[in-house]
Protein backbone atom coordinates (compact mmCIF):
# COMPACT_ATOMS: atom_id res chain seq x y z
CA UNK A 1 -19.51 -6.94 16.24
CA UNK A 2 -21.08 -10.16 16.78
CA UNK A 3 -19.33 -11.30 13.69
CA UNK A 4 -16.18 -10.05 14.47
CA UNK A 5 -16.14 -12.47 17.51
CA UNK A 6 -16.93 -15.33 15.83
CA UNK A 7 -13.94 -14.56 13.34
CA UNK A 8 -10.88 -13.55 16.03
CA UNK A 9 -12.32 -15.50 19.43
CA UNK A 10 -9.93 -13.77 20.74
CA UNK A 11 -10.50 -10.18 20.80
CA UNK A 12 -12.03 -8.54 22.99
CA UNK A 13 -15.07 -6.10 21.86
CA UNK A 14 -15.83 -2.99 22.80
CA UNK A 15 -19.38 -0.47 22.39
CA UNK A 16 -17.58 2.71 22.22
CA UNK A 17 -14.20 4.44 20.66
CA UNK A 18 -13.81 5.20 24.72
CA UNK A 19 -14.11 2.10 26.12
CA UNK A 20 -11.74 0.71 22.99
CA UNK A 21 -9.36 3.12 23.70
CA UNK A 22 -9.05 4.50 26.87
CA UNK A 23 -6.78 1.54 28.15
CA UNK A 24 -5.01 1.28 24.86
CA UNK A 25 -1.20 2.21 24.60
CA UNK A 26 -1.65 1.63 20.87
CA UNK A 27 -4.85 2.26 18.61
CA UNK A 28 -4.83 1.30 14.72
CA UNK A 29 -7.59 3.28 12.93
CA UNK A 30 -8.37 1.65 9.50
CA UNK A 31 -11.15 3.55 8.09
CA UNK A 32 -12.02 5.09 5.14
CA UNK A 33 -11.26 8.53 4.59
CA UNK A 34 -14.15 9.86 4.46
CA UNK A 35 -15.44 8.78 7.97
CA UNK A 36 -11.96 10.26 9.84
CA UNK A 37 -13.97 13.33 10.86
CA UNK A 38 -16.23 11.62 13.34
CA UNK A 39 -13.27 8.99 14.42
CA UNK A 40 -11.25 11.86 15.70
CA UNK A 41 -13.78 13.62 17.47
CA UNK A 42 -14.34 10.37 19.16
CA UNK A 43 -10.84 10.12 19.99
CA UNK A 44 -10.42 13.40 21.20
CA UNK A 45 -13.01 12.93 23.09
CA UNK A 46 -12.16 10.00 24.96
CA UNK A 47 -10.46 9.17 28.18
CA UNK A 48 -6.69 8.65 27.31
CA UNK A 49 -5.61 9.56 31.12
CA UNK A 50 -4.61 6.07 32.03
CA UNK A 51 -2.10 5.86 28.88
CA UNK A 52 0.03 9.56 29.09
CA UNK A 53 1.22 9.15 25.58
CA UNK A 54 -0.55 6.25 23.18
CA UNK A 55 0.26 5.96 19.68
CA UNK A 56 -2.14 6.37 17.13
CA UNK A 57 -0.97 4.13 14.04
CA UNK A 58 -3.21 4.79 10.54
CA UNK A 59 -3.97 2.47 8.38
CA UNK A 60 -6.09 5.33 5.94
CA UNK A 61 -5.59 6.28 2.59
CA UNK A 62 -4.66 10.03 1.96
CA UNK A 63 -4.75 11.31 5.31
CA UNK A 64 -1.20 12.70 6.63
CA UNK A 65 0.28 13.04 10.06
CA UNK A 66 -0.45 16.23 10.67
CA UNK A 67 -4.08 15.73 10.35
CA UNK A 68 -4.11 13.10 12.97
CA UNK A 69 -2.54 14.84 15.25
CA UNK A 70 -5.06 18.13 15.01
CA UNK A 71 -7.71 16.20 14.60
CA UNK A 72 -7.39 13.60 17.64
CA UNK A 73 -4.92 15.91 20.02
CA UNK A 74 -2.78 12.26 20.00
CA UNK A 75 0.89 13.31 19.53
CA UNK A 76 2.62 10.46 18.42
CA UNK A 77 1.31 9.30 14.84
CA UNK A 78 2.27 6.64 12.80
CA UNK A 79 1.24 6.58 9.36
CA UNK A 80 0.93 3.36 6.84
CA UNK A 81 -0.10 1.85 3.89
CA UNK A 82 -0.18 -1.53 3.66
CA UNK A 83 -2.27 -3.35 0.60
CA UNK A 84 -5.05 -6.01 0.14
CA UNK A 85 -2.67 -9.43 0.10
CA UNK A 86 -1.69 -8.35 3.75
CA UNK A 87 -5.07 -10.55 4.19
CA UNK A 88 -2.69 -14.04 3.22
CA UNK A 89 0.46 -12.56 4.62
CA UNK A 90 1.48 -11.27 1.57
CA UNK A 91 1.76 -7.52 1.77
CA UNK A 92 3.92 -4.76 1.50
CA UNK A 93 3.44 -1.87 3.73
CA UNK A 94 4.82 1.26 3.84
CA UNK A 95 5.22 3.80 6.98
CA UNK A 96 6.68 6.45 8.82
CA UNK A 97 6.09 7.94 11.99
CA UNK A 98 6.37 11.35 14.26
CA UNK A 99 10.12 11.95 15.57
CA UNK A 100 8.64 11.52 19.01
CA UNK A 101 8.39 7.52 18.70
CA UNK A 102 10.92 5.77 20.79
CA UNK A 103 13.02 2.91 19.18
CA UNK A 104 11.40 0.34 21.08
CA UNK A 105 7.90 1.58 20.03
CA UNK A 106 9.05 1.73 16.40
CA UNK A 107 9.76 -2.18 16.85
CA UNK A 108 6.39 -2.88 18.03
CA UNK A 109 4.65 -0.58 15.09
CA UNK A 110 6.87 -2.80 12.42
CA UNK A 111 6.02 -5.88 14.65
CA UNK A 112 2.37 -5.36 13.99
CA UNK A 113 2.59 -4.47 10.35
CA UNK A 114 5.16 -7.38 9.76
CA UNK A 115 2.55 -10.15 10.66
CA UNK A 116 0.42 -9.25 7.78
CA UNK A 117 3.83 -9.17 5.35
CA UNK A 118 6.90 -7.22 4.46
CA UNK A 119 7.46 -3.81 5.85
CA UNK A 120 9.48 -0.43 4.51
CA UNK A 121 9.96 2.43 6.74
CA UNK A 122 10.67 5.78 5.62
CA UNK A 123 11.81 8.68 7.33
CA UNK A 124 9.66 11.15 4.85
CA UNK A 125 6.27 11.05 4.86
CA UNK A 126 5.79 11.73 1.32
CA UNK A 127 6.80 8.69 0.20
CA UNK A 128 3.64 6.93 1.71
CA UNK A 129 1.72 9.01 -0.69
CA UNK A 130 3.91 7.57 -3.58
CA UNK A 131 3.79 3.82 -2.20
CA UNK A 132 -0.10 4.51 -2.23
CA UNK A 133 -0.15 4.65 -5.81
CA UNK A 134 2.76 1.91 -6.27
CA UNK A 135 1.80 -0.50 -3.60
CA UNK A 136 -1.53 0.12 -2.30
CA UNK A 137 -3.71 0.71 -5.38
CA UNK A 138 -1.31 -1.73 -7.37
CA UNK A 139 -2.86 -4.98 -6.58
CA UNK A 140 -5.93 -3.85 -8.65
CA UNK A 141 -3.71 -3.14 -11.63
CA UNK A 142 -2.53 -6.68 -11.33
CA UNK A 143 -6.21 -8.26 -11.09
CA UNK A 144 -7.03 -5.89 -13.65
CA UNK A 145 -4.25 -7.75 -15.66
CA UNK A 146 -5.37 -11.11 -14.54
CA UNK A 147 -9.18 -10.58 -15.56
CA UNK A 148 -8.00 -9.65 -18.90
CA UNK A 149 -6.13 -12.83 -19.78
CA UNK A 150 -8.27 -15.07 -18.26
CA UNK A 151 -11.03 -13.44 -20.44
CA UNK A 152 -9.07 -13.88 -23.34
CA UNK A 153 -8.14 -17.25 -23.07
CA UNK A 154 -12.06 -18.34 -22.44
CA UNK A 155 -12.80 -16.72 -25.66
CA UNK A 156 -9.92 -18.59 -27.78
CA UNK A 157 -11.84 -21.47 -25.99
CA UNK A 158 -10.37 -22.87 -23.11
CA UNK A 159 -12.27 -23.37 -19.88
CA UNK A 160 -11.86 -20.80 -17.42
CA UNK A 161 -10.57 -22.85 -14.83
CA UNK A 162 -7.42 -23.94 -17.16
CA UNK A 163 -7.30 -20.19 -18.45
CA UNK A 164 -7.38 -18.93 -14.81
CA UNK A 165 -4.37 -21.53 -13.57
CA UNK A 166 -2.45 -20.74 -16.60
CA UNK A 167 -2.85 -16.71 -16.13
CA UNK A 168 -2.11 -17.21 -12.25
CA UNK A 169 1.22 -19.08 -12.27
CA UNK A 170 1.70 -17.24 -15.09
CA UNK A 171 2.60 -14.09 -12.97
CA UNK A 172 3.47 -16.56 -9.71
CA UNK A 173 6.63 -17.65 -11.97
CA UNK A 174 7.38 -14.47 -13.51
CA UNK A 175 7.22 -12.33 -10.50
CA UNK A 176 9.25 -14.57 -8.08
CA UNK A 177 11.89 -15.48 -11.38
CA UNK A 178 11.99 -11.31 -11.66
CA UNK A 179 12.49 -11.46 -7.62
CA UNK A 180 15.35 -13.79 -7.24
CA UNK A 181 17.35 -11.78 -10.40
CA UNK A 182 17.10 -8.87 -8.76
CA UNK A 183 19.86 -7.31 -10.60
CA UNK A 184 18.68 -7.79 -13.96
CA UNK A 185 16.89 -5.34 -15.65
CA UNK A 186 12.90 -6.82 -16.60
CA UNK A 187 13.82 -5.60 -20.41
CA UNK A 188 16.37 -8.11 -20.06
CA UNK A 189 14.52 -10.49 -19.04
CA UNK A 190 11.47 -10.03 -21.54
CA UNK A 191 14.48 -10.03 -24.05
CA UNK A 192 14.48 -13.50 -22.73
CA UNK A 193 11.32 -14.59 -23.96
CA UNK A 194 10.68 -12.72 -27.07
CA UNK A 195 12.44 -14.06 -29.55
CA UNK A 196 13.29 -12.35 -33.75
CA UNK A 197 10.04 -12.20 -35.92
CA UNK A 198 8.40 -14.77 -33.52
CA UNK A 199 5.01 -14.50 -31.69
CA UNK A 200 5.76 -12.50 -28.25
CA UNK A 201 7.28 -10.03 -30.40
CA UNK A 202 4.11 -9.45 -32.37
CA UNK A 203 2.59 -9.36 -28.80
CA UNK A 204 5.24 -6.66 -27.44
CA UNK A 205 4.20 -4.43 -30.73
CA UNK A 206 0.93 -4.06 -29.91
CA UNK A 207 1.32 -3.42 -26.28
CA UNK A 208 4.04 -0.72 -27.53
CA UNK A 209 1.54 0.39 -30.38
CA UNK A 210 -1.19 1.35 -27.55
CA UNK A 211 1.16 2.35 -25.19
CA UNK A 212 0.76 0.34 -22.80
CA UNK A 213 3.44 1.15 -20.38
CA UNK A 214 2.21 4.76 -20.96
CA UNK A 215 -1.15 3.89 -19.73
CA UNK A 216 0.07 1.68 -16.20
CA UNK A 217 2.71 5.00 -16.00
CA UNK A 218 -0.56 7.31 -16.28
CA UNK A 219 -2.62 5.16 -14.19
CA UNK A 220 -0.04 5.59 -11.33
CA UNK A 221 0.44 8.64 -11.10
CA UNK A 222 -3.20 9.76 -11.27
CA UNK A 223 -3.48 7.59 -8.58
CA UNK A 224 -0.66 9.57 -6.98
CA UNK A 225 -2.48 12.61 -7.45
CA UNK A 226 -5.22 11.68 -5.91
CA UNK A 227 -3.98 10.87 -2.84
CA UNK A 228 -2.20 13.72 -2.42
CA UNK A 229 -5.67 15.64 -2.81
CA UNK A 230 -7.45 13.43 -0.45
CA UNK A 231 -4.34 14.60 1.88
CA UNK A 232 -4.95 18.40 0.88
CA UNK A 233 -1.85 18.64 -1.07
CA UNK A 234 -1.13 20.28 -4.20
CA UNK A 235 -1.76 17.54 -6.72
CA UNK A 236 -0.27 19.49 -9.90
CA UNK A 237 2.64 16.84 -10.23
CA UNK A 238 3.39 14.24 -13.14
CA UNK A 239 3.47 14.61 -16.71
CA UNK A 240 1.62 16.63 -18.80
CA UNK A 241 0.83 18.87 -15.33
CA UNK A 242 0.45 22.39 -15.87
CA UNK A 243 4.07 24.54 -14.09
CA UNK A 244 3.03 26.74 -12.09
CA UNK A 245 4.09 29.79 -9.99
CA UNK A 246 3.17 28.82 -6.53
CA UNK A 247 4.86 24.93 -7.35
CA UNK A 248 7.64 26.15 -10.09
CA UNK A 249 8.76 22.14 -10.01
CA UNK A 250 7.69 18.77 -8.65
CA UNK A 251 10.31 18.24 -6.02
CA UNK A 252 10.47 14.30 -5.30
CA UNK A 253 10.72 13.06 -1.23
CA UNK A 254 14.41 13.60 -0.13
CA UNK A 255 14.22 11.45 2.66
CA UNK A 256 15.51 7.74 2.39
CA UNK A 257 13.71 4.36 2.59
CA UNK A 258 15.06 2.52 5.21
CA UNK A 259 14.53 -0.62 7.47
CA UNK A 260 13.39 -2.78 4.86
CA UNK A 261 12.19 -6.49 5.94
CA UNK A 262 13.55 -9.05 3.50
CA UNK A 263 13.08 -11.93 6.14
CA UNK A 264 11.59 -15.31 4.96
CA UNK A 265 9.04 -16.95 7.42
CA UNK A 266 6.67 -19.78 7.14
CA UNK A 267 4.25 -16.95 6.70
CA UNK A 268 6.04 -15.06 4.16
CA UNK A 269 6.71 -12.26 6.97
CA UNK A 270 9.51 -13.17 8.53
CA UNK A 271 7.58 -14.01 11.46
């Protein structure tokens, strides 16, 4: 705690989920999953009679509304995923919330997820589970990415500094050139670069050879799975799942994605 201080001198601590809480008229839980169990039976029982109705906002993997709201007796929820670049200003979250959350409320949930980067709300839970394995878990599919090239270029035998600039603005340039051309396809644009017989073609045959797309498609949706066990779901969803008679087909969110904050700031939030 000490060392929370000395990082945000502004905060104020607190030696108990009661004392934290109990004059709160919003509380963010951002814990891991596996820990929830003992963070709601601290929050059910604490004092929440000076606030009638607080919102609970989640920042936890896997762990829908409706669990919240058993576990901690709190009735209005608000569920999100945000990822790991949130930490420059940089993320993307994703959230929805009980029906019970007033417009004004709403505002001050996307106010607090829109100073750590862009926000998406949507009006169907289910599609937090989905931005999980998109958005949340994606950054590591990215460094993932990143490690490999770097590693490559050291062993053709540049220094890993230069490797590590040329892999970084590498995918700066390419993801903000695919960003402002947002109506062209990205096979148009690799089109772009890979010219007849030459050497990003012989690149795009091996990726294509070990099925590389098929591997990052895989890679999501397992991750998509798994979220939806860590939620308690049925997780038999995806290719290659087995059809069963209980789930006779995977029936995608029907909800829409709405709200959607495209704003520019200094901070990259709009902010």
């Amino acid at each position: 705690m000490d060392h929370m201080k000395e990082m945000y001198p502004g905060i104020s601590a607190a030696s108990s989920t009661e004392e934290c809480i109990s004059e709160s008229d919003l509380i963010v839980c951002a814990v891991k999953p596996q820990n929830c169990e003992v963070v709601f039976k601290d929050i059910k029982n604490a004092s929440l009679s000076s606030k009638e109705d607080p919102i609970l906002l989640s920042i936890v993997a896997g762990k829908p509304i409706e669990s919240f709201m058993r576990g901690t007796g709190v009735s209005k929820i608000a569920r999100s995923m945000p990822n790991t670049p949130s930490q420059i200003g940089k993320g993307i979250t994703v959230w929805s919330c009980t029906d019970n959350i007033q417009s004004d409320e709403k505002e001050k949930i996307k106010q607090v997820l829109g100073s750590f980067g862009k926000t998406i709300f949507v009006d169907d839970e289910s599609f937090i589970d989905m931005a999980t394995s998109i958005s949340g878990s994606g950054p590591a599919y990215v460094f993932l990415i990143i490690e490999s090239m770097v590693d490559c270029g050291v062993h053709m035998g540049f220094s890993r500094e230069v490797a590590t600039k040329l892999v970084h603005h590498t995918l700066l340039g390419s993801t903000l050139m695919a960003m402002e051309n947002p109506n062209i396809h990205p096979a148009i644009l690799k089109n772009s670069v890979t010219s007849p017989a030459g050497t990003t073609a012989s690149a795009m045959y091996e990726l294509e050879n070990g099925k590389f797309r098929t591997v990052i498609q895989d890679a999501i949706w397992s991750c998509y799975r798994r979220s939806l066990e860590m939620g308690g779901l049925d997780s038999n969803v995806g290719p290659g799942r087995v059809i069963t008679r209980t789930y006779p087909h995977y029936d995608p969110p029907k909800g829409e994605c709405v709200d959607v904050d495209e704003s520019d700031g200094e901070n990259g939030n709009g902010k």
